[in-house]
Each structure stands twice: as structure tokens, then as C-alpha cells.
PDB file of N, CA and C in Angstrom:
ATOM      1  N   UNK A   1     -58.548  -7.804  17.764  1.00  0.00           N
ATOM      2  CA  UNK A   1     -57.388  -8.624  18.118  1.00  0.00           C
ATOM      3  C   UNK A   1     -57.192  -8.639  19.631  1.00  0.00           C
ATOM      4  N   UNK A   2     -56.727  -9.825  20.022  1.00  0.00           N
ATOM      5  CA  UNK A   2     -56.409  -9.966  21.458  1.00  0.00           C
ATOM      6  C   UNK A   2     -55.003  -9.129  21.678  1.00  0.00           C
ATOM      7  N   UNK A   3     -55.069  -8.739  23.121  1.00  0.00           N
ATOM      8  CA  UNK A   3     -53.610  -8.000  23.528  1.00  0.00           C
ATOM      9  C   UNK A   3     -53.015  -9.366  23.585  1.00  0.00           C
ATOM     10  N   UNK A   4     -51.172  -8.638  23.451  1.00  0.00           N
ATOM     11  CA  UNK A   4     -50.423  -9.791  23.343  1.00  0.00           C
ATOM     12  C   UNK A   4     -50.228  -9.706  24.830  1.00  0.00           C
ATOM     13  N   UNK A   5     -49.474 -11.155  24.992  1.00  0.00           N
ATOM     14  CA  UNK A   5     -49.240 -11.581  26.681  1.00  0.00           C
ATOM     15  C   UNK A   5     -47.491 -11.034  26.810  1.00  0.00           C
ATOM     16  N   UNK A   6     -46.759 -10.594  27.585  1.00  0.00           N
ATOM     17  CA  UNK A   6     -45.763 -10.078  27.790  1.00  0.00           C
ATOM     18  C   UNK A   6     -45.489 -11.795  28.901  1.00  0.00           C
ATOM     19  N   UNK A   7     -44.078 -12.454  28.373  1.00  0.00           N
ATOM     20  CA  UNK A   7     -42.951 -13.020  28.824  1.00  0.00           C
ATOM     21  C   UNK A   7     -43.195 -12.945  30.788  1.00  0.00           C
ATOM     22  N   UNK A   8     -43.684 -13.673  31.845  1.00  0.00           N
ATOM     23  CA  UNK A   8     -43.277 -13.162  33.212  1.00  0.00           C
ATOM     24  C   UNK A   8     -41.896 -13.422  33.263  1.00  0.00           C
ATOM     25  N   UNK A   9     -41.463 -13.983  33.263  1.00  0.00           N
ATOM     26  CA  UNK A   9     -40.088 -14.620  33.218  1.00  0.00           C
ATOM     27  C   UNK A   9     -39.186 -13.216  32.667  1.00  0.00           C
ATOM     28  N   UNK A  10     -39.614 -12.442  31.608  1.00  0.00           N
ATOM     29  CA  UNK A  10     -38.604 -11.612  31.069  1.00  0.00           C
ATOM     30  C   UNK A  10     -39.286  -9.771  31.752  1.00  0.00           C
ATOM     31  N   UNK A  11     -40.553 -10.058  32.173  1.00  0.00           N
ATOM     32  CA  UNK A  11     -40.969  -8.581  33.211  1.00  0.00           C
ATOM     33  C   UNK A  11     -40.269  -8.680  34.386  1.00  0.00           C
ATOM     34  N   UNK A  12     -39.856 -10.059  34.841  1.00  0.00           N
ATOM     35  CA  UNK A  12     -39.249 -10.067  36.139  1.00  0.00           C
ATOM     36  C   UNK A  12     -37.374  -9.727  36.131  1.00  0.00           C
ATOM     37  N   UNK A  13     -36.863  -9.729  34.677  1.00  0.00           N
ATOM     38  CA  UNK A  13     -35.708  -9.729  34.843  1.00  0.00           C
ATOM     39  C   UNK A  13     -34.944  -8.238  33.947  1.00  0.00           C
ATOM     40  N   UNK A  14     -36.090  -7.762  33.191  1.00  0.00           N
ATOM     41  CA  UNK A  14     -35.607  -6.573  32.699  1.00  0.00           C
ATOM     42  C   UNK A  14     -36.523  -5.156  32.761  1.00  0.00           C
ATOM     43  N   UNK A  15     -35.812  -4.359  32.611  1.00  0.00           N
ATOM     44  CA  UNK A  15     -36.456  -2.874  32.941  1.00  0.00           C
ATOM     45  C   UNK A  15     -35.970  -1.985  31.325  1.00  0.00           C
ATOM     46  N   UNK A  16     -36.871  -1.494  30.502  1.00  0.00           N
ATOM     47  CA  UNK A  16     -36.192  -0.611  29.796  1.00  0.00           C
ATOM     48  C   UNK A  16     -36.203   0.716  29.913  1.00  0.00           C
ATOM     49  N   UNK A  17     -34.983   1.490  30.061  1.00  0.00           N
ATOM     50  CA  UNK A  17     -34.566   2.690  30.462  1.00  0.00           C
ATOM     51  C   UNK A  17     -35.249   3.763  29.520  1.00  0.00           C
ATOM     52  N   UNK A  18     -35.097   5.054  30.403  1.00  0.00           N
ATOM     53  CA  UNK A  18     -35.410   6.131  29.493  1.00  0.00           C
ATOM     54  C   UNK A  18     -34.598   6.436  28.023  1.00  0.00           C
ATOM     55  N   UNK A  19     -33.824   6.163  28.044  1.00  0.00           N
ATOM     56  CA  UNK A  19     -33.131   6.500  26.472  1.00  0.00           C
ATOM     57  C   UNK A  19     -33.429   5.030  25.273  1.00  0.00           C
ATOM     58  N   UNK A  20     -34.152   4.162  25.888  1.00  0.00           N
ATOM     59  CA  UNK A  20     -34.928   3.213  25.448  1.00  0.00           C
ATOM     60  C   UNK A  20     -33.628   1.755  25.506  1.00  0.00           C
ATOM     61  N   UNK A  21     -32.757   1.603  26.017  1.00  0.00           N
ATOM     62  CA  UNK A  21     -31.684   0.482  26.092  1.00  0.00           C
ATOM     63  C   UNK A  21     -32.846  -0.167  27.378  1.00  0.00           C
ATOM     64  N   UNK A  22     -32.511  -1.832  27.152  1.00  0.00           N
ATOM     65  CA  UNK A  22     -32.637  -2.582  28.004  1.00  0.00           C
ATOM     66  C   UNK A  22     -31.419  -2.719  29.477  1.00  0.00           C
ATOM     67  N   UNK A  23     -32.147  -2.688  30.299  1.00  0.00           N
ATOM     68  CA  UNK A  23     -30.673  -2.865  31.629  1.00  0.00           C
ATOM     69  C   UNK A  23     -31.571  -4.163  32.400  1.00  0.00           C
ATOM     70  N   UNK A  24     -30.479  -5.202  32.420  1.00  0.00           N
ATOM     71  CA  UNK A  24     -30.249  -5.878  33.587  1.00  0.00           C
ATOM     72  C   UNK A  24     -29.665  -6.575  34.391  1.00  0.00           C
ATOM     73  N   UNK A  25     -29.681  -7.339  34.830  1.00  0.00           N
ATOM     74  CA  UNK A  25     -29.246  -7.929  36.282  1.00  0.00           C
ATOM     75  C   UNK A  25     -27.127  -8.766  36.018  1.00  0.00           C
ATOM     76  N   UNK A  26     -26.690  -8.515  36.503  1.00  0.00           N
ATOM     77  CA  UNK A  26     -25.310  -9.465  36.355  1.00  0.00           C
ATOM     78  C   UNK A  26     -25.586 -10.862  36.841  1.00  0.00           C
ATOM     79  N   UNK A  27     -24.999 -11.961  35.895  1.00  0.00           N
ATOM     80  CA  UNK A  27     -24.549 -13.438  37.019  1.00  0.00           C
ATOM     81  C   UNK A  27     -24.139 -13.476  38.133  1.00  0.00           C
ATOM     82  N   UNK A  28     -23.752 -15.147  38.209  1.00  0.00           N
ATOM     83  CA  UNK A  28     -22.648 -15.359  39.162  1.00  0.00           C
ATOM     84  C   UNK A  28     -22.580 -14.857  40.382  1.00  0.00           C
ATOM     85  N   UNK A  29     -23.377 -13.959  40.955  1.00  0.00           N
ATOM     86  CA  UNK A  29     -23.470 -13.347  42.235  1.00  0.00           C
ATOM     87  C   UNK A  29     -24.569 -14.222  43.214  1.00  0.00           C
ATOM     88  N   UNK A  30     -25.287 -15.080  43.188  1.00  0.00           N
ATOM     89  CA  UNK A  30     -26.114 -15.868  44.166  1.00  0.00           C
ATOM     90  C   UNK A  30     -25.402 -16.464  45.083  1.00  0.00           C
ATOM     91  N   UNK A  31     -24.682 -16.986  44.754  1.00  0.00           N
ATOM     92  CA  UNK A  31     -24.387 -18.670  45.723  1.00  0.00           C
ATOM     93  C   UNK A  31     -23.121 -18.921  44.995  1.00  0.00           C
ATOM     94  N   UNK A  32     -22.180 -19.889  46.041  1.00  0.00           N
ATOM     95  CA  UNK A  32     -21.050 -19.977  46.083  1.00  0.00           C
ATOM     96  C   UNK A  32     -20.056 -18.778  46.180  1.00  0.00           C
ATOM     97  N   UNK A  33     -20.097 -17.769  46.951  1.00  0.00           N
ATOM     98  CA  UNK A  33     -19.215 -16.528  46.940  1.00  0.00           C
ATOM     99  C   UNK A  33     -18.347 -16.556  47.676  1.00  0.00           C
ATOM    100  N   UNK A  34     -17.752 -17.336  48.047  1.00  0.00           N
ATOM    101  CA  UNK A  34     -16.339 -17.870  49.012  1.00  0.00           C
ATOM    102  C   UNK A  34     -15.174 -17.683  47.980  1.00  0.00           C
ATOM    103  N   UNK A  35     -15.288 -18.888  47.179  1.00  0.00           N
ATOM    104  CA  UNK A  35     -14.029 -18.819  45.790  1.00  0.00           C
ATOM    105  C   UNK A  35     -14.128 -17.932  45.225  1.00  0.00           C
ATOM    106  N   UNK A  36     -15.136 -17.151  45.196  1.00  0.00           N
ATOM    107  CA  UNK A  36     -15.014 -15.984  44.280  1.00  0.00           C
ATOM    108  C   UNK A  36     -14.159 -14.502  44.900  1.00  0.00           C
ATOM    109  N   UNK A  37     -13.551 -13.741  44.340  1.00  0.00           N
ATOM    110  CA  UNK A  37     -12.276 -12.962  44.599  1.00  0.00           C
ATOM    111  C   UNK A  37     -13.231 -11.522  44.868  1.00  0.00           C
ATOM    112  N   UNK A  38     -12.769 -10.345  45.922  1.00  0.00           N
ATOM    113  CA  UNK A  38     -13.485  -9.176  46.221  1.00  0.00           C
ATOM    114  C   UNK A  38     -13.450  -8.574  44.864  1.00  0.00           C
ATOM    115  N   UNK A  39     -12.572  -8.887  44.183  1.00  0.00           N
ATOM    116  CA  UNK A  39     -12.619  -8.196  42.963  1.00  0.00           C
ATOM    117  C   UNK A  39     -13.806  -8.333  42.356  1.00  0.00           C
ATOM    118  N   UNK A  40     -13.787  -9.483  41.690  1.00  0.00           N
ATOM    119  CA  UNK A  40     -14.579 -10.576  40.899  1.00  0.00           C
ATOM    120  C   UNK A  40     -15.981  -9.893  40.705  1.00  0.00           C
ATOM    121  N   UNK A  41     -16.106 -10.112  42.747  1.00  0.00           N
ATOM    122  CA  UNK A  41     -18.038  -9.654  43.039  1.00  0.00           C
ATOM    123  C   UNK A  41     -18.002  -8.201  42.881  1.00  0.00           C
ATOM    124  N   UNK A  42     -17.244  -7.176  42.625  1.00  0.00           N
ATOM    125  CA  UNK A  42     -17.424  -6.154  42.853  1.00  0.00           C
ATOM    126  C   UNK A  42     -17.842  -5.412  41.762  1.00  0.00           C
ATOM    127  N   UNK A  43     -17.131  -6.155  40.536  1.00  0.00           N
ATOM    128  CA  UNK A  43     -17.438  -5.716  39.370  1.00  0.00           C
ATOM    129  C   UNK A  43     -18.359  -6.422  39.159  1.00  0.00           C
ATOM    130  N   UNK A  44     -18.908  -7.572  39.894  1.00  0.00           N
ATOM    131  CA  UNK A  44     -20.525  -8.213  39.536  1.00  0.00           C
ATOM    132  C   UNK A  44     -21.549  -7.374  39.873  1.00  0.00           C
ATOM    133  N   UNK A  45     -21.250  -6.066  40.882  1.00  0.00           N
ATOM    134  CA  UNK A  45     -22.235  -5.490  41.158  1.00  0.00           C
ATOM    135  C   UNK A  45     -22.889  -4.543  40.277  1.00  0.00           C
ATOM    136  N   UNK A  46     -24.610  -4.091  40.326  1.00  0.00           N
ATOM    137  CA  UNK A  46     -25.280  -2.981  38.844  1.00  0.00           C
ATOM    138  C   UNK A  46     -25.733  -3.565  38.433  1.00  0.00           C
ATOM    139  N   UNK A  47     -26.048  -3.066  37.872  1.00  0.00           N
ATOM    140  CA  UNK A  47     -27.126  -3.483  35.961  1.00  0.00           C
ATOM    141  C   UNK A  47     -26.180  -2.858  34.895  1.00  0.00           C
ATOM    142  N   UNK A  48     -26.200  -3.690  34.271  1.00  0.00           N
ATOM    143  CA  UNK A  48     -25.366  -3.227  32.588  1.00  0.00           C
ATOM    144  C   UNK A  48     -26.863  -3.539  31.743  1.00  0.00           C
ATOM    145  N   UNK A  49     -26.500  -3.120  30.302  1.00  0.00           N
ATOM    146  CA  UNK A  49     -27.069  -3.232  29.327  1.00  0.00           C
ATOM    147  C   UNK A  49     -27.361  -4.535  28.287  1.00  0.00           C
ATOM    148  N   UNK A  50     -28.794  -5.073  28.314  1.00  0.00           N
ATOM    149  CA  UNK A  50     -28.441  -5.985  27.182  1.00  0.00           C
ATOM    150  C   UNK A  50     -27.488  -6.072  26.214  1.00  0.00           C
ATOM    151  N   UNK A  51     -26.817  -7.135  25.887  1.00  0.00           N
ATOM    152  CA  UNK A  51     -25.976  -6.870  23.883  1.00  0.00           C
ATOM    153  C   UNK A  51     -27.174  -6.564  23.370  1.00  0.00           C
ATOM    154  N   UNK A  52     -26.327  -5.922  22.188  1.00  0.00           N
ATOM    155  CA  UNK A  52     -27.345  -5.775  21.244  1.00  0.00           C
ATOM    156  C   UNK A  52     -27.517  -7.077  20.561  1.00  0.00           C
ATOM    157  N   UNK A  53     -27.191  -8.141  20.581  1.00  0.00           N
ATOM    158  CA  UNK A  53     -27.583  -9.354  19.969  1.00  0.00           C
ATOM    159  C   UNK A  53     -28.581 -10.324  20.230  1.00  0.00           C
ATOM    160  N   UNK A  54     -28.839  -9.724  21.359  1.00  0.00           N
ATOM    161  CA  UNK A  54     -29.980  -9.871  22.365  1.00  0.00           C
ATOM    162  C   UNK A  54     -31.134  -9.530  22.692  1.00  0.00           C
ATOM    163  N   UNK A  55     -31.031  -7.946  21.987  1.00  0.00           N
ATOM    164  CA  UNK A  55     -32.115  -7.081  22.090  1.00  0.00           C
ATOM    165  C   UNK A  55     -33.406  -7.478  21.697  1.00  0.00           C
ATOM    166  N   UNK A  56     -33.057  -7.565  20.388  1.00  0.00           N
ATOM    167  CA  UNK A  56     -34.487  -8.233  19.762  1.00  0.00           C
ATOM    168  C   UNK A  56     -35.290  -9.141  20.525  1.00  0.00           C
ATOM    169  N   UNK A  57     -34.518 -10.137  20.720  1.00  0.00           N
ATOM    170  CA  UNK A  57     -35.645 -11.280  21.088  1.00  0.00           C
ATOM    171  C   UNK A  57     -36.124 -10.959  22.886  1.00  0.00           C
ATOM    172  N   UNK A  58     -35.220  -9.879  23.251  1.00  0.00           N
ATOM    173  CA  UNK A  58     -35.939  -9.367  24.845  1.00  0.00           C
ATOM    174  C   UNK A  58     -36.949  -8.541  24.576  1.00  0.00           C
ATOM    175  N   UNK A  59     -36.983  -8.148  23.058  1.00  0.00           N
ATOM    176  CA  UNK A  59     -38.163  -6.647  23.266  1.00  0.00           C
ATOM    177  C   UNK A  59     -39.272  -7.452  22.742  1.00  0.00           C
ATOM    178  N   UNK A  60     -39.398  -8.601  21.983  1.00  0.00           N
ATOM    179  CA  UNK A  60     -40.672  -9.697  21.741  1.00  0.00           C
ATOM    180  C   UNK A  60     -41.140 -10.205  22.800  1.00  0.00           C
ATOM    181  N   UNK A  61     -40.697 -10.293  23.646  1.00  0.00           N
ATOM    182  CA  UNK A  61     -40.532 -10.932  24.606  1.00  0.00           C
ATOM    183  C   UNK A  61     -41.164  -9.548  25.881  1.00  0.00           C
ATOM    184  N   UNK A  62     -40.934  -8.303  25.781  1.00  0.00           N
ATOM    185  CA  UNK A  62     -41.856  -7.353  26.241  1.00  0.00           C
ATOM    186  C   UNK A  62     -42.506  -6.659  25.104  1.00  0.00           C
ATOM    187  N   UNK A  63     -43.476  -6.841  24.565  1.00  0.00           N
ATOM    188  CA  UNK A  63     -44.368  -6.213  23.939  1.00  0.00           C
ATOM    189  C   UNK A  63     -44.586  -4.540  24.082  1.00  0.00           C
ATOM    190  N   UNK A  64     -44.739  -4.253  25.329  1.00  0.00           N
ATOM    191  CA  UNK A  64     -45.576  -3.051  25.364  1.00  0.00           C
ATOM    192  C   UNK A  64     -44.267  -2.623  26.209  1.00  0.00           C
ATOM    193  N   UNK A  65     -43.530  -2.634  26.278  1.00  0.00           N
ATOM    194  CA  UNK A  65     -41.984  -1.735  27.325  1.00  0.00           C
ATOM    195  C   UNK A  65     -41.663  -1.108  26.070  1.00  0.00           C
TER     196      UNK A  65
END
């Protein structure tokens, strides 16, 4: 059997952690950050955790992570 191909699009945007949860990136933080409130961006900052509703189709999507 051929190896499967892993997602670039989804190696470039997630990392899975040692306790095996997916973490990545927050929105809304690129462009346009004028209207947006110190608050707002501050809590935009980190990595949080995939939902779990999500999980699945990110870990098909990395094969071998």
C-alpha cells in the first residue's frame, strides 16, 4: 500500500500536543485591528484547542500526527 498524503493546508495550521489534543491558531487577529478593542485582541492571543467536533476530520486530515 501507498503511504497516505497528510493535508499541507492542515500541517501548516495544526500541531498535536503531548497529551494528544490538537492546538491551534485563533481568528480575527490579521488585518483590520483598529476597530477591534485591547480587550478583544488580547484574548485573541495563544493557541486553544480544537472542539471536539472538529477533531475527527483534523486527525484524517493528519494521518501520521
Amino acid at each position: 500500500m501507498p503511504k497516505m498524503k497528510t493535508k499541507s493546508s492542515a500541517k501548516k495550521r495544526f500541531r498535536v500536543r503531548a497529551g494528544g489534543s490538537i492546538k491551534r491558531a485563533q481568528a480575527f487577529k490579521r488585518h483590520i485591528l483598529t476597530k477591534k478593542t485591547t480587550k478583544n485582541k488580547r484574548h485573541l492571543r495563544g493557541a486553544v484547542a480544537v472542539h471536539a467536533s472538529d477533531e475527527k476530520m483534523v486527525r484524517a486530515m493528519l494521518p501520521y500526527a
